[in-house]
Protein backbone atom coordinates (compact mmCIF):
# COMPACT_ATOMS: atom_id res chain seq x y z
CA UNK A 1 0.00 0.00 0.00
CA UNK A 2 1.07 3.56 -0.86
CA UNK A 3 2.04 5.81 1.93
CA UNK A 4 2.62 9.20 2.10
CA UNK A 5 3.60 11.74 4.77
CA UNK A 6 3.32 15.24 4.42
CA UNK A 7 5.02 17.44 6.98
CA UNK A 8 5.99 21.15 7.21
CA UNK A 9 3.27 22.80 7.81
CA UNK A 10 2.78 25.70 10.35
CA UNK A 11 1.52 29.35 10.71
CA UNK A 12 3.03 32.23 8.65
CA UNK A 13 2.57 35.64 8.11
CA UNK A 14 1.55 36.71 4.95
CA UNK A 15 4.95 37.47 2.86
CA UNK A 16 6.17 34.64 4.33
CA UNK A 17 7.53 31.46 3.68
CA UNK A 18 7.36 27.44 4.21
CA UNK A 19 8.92 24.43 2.97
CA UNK A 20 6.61 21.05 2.50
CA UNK A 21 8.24 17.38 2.16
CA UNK A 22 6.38 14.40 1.13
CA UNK A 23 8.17 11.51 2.16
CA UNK A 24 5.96 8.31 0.36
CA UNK A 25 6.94 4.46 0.09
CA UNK A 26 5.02 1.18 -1.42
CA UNK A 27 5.12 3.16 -4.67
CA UNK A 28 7.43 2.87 -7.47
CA UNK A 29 8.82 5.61 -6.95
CA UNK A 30 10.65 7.21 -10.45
CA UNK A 31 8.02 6.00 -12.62
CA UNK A 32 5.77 9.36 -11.61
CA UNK A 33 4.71 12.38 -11.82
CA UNK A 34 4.17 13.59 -8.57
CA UNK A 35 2.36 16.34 -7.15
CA UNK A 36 1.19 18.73 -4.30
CA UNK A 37 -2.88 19.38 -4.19
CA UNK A 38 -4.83 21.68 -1.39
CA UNK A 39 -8.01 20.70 0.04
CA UNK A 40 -10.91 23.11 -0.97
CA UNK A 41 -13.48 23.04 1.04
CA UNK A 42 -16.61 21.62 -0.30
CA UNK A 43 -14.69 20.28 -3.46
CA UNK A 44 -12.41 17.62 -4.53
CA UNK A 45 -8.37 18.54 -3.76
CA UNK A 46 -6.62 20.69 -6.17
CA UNK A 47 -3.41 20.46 -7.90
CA UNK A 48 -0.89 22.87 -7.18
CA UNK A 49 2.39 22.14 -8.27
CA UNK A 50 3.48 18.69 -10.18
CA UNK A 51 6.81 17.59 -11.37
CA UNK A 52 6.73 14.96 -14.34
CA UNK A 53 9.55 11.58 -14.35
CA UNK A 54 11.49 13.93 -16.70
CA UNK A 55 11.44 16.72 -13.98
CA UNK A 56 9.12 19.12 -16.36
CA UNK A 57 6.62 21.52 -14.10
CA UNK A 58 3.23 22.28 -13.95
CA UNK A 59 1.73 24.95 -12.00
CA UNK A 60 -1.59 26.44 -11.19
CA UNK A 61 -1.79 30.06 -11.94
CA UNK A 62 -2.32 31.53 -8.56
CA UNK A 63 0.76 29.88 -7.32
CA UNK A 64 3.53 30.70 -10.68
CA UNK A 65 6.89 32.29 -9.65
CA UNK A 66 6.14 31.69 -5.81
CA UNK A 67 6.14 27.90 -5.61
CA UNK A 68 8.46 25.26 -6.98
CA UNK A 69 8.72 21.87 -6.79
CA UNK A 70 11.13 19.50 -6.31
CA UNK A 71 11.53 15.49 -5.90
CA UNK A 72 14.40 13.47 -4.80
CA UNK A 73 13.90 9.82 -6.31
CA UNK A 74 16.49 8.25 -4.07
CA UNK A 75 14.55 9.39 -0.81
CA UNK A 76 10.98 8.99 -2.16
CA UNK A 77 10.86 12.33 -1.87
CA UNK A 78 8.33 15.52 -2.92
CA UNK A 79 8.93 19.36 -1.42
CA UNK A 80 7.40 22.60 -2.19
CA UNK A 81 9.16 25.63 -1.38
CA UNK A 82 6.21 28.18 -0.88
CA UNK A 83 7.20 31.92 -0.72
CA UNK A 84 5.26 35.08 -0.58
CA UNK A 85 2.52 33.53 1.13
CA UNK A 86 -1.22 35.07 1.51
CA UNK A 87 -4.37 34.57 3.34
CA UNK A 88 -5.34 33.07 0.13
CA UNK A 89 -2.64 30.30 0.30
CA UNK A 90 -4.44 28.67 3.85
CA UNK A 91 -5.25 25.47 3.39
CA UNK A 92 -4.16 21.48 4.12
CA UNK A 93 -1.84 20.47 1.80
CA UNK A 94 -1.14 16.75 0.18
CA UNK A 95 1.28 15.07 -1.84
CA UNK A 96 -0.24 12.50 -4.33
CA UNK A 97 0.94 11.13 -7.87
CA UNK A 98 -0.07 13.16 -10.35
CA UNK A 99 -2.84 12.31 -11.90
CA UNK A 100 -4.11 10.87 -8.89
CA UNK A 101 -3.54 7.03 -9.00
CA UNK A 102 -4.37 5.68 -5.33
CA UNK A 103 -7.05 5.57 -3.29
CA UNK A 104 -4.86 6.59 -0.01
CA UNK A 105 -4.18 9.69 1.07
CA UNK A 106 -1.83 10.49 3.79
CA UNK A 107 -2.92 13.33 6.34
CA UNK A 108 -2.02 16.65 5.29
CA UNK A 109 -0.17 19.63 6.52
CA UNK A 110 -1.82 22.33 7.34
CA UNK A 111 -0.82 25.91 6.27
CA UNK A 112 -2.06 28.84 7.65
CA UNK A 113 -1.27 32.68 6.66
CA UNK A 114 -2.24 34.74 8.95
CA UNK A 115 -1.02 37.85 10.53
């Protein structure tokens, strides 16, 4: 079974910035595109930032030139530097393959901006 453990989270003030890490296993690993997605309330988790096996990006709008993602594939590994945070960027954040291709999700880290 796919695992995945987001951690990093925390409270920032707007302008500010966080580092996420995704640490997964039971997956093969390098064969992926991975990704992080935020939880919107009331509708199905978002994508946010996904890196491709050949290490190409994709990026939703609202997050270009502020986020960027990154993957180690001798850790396992997903992180998302996030800079020049706003109210708007509160929210839990996952890691998940890209497109989604697992029923499990891991818990979250939760990201609050907030002055």
């Amino acid at each position: 079974q796919v695992q995945f453990v987001e951690s990093g989270g925390g409270l920032v003030q707007p302008g500010g910035s966080l580092r996420l890490s995704c640490a997964t296993s039971g997956s093969n690993f390098s064969a992926y595109a991975w990704g992080w997605y935020r939880q919107v309330p009331g509708k199905e988790r978002d994508i946010v930032a996904a890196i491709t096996r050949g290490g190409r990006f994709h990026y939703q709008d609202s997050v270009k030139g502020r986020f960027a993602i990154s993957r180690d594939n001798a850790k396992n590994t997903i992180d998302v530097q996030m800079s020049s945070l706003t109210p708007e960027d509160t929210d839990v954040y996952y890691c998940h393959t890209w497109p989604v291709g697992f029923d499990s999700w891991g818990q979250g880290t939760q990201v609050t901006v907030s002055s």
